[in-house]
Protein backbone atom coordinates (compact mmCIF):
# COMPACT_ATOMS: atom_id res chain seq x y z
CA UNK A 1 -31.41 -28.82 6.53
CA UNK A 2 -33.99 -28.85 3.43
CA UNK A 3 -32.38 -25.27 2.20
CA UNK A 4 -28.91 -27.69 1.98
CA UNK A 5 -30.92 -29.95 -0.17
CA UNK A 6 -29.54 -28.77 -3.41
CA UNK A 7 -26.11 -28.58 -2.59
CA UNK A 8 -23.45 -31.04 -3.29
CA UNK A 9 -21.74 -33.05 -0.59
CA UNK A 10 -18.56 -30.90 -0.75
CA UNK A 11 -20.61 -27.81 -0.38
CA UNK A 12 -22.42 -29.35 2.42
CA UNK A 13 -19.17 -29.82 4.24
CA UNK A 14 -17.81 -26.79 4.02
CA UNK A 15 -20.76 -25.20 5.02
CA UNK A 16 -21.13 -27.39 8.51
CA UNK A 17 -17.20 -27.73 8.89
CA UNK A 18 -15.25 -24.81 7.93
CA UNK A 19 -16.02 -21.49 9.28
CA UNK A 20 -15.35 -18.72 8.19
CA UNK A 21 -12.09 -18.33 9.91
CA UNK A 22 -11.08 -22.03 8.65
CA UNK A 23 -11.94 -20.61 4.89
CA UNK A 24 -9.60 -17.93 5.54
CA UNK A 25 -6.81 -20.44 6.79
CA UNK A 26 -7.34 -21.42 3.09
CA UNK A 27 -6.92 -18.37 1.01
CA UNK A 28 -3.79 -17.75 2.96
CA UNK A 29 -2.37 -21.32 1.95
CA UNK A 30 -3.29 -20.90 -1.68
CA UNK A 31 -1.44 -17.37 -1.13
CA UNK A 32 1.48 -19.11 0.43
CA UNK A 33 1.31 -21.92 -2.28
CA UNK A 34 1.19 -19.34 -5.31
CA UNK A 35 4.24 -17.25 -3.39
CA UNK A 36 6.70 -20.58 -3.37
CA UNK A 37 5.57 -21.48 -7.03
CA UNK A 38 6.70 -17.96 -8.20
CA UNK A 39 9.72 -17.72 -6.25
CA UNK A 40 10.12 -21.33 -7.10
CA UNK A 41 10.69 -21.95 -3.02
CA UNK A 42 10.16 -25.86 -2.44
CA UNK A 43 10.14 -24.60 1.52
CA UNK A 44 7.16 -21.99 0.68
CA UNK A 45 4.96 -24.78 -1.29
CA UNK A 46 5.27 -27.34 1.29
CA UNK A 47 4.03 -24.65 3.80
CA UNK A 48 1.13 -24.15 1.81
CA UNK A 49 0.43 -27.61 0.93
CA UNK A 50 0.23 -28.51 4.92
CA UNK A 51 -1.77 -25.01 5.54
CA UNK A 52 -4.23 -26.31 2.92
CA UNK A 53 -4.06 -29.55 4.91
CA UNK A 54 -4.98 -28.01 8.09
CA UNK A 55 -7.90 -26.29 6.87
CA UNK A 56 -8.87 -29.63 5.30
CA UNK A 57 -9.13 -31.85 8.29
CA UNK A 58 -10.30 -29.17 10.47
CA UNK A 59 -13.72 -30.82 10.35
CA UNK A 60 -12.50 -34.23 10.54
CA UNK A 61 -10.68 -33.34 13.86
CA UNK A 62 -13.76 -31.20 15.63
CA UNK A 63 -16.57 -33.87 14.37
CA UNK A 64 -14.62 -36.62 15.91
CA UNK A 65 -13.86 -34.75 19.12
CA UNK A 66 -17.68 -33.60 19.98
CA UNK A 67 -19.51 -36.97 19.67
CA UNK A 68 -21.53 -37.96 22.60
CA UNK A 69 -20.10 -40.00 24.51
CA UNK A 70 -16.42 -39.98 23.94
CA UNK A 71 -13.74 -38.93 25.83
């Protein structure tokens, strides 16, 4: 870890939680997002809103399920 040293914390998490197929879950939301803002779609926002979510928490939900000695 001492070539993470000068990153910040947010960079730090992406890096350990969000590959690259998580990051791309994320352009597609921003996409969706920017789609229902143009076609001022409330439906199409919301999508992209809980897309973006997803992608967020993806590390939350894989960190908590792979500690040692839980079920």
């Amino acid at each position: 870890m001492s070539g993470m040293s000068g990153l910040s914390r947010q960079e730090r998490y992406v890096l350990g939680h969000m590959p690259p197929w998580m990051q791309a879950v994320r352009a597609a939301s921003a996409a969706v997002t920017a789609v229902g803002g143009w076609r001022r779609k409330p439906s199409l926002i919301a999508a992209g809103y809980t897309l973006t979510a997803i992608g967020w928490s993806h590390g939350l939900l894989a960190h908590r399920s792979t500690r040692p000695g839980e079920p």
